[in-house]
PDB file of N, CA and C in Angstrom:
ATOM      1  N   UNK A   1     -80.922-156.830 192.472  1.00  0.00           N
ATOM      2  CA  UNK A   1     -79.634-157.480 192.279  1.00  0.00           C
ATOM      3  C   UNK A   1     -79.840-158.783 191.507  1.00  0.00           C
ATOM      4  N   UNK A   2     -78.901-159.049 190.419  1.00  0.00           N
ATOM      5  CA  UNK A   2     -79.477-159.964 189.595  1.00  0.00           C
ATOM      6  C   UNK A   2     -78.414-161.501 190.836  1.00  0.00           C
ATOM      7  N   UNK A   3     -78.940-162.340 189.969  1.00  0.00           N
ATOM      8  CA  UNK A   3     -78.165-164.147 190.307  1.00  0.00           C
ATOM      9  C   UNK A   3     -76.939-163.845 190.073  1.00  0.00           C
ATOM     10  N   UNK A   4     -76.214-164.781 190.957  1.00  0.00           N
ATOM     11  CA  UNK A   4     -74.673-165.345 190.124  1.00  0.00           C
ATOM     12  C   UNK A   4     -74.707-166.244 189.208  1.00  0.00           C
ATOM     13  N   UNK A   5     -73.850-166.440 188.182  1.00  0.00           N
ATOM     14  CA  UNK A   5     -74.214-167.348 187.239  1.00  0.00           C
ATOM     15  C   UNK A   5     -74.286-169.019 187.716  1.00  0.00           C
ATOM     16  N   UNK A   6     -73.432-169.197 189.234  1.00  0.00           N
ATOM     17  CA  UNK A   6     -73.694-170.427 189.492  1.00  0.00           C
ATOM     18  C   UNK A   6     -75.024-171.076 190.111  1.00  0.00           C
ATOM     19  N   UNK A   7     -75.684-169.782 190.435  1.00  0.00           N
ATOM     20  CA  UNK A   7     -76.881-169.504 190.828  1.00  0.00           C
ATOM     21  C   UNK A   7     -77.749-169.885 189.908  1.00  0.00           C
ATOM     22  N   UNK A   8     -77.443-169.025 188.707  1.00  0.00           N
ATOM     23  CA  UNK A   8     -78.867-169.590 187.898  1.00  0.00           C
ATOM     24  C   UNK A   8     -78.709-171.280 187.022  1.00  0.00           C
ATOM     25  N   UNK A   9     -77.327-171.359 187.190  1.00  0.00           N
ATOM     26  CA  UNK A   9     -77.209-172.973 186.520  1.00  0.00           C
ATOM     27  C   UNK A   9     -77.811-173.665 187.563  1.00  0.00           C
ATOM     28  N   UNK A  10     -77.605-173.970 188.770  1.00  0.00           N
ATOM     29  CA  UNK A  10     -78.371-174.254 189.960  1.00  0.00           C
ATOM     30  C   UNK A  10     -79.718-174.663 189.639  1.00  0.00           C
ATOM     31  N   UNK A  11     -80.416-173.351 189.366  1.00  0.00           N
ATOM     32  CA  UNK A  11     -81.684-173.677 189.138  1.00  0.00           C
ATOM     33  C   UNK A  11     -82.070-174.059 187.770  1.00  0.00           C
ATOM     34  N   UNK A  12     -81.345-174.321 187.374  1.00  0.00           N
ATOM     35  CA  UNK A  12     -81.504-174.898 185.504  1.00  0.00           C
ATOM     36  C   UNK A  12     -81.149-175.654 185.126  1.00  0.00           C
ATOM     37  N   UNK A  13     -80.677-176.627 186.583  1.00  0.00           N
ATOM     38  CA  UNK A  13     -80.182-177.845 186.778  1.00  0.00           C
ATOM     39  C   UNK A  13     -81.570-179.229 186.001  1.00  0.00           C
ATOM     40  N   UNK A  14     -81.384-179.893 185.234  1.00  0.00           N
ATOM     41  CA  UNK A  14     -82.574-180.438 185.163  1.00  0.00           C
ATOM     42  C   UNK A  14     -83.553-180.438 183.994  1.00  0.00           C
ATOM     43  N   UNK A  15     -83.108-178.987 183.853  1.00  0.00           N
ATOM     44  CA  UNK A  15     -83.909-178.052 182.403  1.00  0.00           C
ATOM     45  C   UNK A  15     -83.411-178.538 180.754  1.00  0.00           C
ATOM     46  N   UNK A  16     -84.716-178.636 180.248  1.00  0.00           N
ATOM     47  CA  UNK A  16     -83.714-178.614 178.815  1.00  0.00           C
ATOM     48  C   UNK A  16     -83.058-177.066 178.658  1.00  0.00           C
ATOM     49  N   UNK A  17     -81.870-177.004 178.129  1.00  0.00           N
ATOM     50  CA  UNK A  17     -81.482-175.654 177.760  1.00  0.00           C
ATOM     51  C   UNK A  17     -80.590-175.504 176.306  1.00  0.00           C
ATOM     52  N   UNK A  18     -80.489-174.636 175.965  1.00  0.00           N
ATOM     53  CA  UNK A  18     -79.989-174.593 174.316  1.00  0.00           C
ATOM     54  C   UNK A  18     -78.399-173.909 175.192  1.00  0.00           C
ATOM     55  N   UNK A  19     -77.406-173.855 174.679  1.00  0.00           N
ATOM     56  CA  UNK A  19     -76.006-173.653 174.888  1.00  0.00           C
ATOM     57  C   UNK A  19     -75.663-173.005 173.262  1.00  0.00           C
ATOM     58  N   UNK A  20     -74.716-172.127 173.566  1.00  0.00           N
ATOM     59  CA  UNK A  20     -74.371-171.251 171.963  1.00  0.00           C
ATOM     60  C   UNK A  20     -72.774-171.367 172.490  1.00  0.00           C
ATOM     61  N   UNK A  21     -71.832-171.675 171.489  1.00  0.00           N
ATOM     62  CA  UNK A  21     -70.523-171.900 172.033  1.00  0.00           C
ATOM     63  C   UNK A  21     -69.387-170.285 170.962  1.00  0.00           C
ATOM     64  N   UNK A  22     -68.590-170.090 171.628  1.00  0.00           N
ATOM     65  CA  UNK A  22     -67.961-168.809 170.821  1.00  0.00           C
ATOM     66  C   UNK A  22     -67.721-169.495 169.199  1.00  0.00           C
ATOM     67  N   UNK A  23     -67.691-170.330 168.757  1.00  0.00           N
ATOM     68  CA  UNK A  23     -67.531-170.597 167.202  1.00  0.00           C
ATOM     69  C   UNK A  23     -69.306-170.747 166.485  1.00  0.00           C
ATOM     70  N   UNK A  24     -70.383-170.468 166.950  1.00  0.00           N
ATOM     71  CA  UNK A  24     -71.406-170.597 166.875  1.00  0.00           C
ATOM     72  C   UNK A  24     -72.089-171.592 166.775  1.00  0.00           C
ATOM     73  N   UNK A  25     -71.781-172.533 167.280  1.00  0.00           N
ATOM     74  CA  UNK A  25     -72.093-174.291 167.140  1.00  0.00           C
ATOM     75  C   UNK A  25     -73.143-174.046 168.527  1.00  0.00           C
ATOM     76  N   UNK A  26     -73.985-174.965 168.529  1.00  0.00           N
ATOM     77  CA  UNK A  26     -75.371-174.586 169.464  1.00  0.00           C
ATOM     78  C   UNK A  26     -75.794-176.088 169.951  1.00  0.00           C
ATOM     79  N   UNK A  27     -75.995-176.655 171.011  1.00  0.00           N
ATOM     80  CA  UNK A  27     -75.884-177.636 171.508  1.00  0.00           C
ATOM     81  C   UNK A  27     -77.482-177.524 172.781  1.00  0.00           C
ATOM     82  N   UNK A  28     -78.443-178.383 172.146  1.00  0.00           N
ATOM     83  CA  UNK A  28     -79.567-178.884 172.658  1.00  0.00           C
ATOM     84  C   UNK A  28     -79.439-180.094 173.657  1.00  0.00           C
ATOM     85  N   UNK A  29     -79.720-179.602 174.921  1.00  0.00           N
ATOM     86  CA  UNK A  29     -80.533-181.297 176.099  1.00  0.00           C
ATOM     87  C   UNK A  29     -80.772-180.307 177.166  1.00  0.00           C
ATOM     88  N   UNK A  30     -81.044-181.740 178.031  1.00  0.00           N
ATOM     89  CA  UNK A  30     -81.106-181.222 179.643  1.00  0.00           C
ATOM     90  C   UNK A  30     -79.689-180.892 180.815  1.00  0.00           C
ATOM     91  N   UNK A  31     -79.295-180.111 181.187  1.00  0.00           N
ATOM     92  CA  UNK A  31     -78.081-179.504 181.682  1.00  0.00           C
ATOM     93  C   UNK A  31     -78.175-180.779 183.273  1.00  0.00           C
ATOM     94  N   UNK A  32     -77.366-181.553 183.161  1.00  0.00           N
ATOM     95  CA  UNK A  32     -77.075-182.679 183.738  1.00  0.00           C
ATOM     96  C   UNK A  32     -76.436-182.468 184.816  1.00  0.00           C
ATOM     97  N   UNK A  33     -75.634-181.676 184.821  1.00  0.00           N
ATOM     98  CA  UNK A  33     -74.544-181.138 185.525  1.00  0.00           C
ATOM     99  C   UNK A  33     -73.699-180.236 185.211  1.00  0.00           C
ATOM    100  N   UNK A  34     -72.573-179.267 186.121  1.00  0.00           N
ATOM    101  CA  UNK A  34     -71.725-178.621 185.850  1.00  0.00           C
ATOM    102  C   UNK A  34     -70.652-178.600 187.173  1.00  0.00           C
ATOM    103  N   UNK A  35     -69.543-177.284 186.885  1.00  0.00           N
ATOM    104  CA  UNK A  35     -68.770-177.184 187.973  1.00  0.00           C
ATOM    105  C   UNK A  35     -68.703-175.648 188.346  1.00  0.00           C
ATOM    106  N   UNK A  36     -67.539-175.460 188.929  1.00  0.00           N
ATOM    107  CA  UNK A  36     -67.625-174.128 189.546  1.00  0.00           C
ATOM    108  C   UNK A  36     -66.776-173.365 188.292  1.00  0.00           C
ATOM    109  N   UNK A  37     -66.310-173.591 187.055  1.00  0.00           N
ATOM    110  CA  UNK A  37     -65.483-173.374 186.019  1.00  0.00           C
ATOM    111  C   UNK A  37     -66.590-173.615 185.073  1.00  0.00           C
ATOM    112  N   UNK A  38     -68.013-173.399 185.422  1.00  0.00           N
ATOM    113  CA  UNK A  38     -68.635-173.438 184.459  1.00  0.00           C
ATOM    114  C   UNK A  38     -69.300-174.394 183.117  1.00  0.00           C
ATOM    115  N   UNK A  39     -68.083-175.064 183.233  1.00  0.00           N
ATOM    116  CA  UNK A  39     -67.959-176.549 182.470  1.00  0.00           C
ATOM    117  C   UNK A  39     -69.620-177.279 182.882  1.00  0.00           C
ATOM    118  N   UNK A  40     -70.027-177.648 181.480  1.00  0.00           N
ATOM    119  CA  UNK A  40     -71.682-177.960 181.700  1.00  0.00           C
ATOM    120  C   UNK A  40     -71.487-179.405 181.237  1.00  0.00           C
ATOM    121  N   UNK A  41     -72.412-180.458 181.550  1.00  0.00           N
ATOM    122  CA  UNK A  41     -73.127-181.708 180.936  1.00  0.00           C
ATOM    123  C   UNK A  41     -74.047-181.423 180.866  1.00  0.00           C
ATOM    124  N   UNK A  42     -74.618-181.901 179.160  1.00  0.00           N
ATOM    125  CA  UNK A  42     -75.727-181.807 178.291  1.00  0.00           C
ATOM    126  C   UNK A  42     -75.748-183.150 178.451  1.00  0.00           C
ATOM    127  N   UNK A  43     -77.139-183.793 178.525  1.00  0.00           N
ATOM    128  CA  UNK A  43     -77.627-185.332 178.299  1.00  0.00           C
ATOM    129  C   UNK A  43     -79.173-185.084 177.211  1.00  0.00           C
ATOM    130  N   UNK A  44     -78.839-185.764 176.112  1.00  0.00           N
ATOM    131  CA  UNK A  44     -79.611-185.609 175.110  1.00  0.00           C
ATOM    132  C   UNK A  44     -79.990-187.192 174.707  1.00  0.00           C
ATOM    133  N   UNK A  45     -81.086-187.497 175.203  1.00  0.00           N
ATOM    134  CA  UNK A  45     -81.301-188.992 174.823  1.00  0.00           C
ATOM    135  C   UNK A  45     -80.418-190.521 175.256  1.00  0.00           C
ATOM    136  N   UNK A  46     -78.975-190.816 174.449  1.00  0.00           N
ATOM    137  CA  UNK A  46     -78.444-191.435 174.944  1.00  0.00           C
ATOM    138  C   UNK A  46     -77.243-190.896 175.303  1.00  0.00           C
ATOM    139  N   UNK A  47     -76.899-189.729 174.508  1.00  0.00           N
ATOM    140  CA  UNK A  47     -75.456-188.947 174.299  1.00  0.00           C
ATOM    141  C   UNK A  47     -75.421-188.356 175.069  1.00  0.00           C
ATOM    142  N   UNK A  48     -74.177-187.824 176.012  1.00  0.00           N
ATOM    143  CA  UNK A  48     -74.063-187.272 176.845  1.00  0.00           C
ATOM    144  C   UNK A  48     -72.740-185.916 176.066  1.00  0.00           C
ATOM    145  N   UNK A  49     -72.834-184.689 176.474  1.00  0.00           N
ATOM    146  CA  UNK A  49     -71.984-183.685 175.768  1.00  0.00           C
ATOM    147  C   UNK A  49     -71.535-183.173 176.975  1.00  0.00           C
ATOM    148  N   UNK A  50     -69.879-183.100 176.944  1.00  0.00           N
ATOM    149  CA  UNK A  50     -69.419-182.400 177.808  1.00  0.00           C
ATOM    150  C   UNK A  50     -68.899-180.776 177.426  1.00  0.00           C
ATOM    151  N   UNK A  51     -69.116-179.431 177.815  1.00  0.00           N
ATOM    152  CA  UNK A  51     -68.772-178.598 177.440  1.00  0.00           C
ATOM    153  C   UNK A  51     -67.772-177.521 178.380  1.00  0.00           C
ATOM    154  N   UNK A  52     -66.604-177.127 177.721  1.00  0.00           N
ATOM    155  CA  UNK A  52     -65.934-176.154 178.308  1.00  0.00           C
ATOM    156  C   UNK A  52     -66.032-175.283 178.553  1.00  0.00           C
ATOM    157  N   UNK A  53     -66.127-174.739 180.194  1.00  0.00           N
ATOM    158  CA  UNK A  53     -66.789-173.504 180.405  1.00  0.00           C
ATOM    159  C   UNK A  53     -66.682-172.141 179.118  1.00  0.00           C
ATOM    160  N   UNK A  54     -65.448-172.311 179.400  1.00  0.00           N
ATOM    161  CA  UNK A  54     -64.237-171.035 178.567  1.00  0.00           C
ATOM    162  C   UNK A  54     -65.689-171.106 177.232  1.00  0.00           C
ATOM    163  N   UNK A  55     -66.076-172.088 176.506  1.00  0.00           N
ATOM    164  CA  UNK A  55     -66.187-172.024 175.131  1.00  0.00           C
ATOM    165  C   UNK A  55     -67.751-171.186 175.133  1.00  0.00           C
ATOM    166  N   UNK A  56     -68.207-171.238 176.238  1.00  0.00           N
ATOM    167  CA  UNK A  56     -69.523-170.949 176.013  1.00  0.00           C
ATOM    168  C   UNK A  56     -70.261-169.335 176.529  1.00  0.00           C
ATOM    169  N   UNK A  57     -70.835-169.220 175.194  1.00  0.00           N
ATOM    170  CA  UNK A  57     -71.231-167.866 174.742  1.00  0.00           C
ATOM    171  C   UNK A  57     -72.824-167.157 175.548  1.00  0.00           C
ATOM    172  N   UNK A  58     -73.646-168.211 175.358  1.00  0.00           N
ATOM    173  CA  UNK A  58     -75.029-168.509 176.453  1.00  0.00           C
ATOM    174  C   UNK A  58     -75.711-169.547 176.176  1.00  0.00           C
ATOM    175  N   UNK A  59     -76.436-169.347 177.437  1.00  0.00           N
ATOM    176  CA  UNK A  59     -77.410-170.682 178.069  1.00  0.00           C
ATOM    177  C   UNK A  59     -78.781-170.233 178.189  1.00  0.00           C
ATOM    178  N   UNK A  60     -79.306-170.886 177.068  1.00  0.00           N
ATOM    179  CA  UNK A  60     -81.077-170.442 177.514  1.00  0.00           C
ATOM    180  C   UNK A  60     -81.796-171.258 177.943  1.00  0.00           C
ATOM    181  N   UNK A  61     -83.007-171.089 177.914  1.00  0.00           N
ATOM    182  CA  UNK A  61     -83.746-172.228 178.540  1.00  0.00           C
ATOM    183  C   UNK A  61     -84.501-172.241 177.129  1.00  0.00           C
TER     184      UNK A  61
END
């Protein structure tokens, strides 16, 4: 039985991870945080990126 997806953000809490959004725009850091809607924070140096669950296509490590 595979993870739930809140499951594996959970553990990828922390991680750098690459993000691919449905218009193909691709967004690099460490996954800072999220919610139960999926909605992620990217922290990349000083910038912080907030992303809409809805927009996003996948999350790698």
């Amino acid at each position: 039985m595979t993870d739930r997806p809140l499951d594996v953000l959970e553990e990828t809490l922390g991680s750098e991870v690459s993000v691919t959004l449905k218009g193909g725009e691709v967004y690099d850091g460490e996954l800072a945080g999220y919610d139960q809607h999926m909605n992620l924070v990217l922290e990349e140096g000083d910038n912080v990126t907030i992303i809409r669950g809805d927009n996003v296509v996948s999350i790698e490590p």
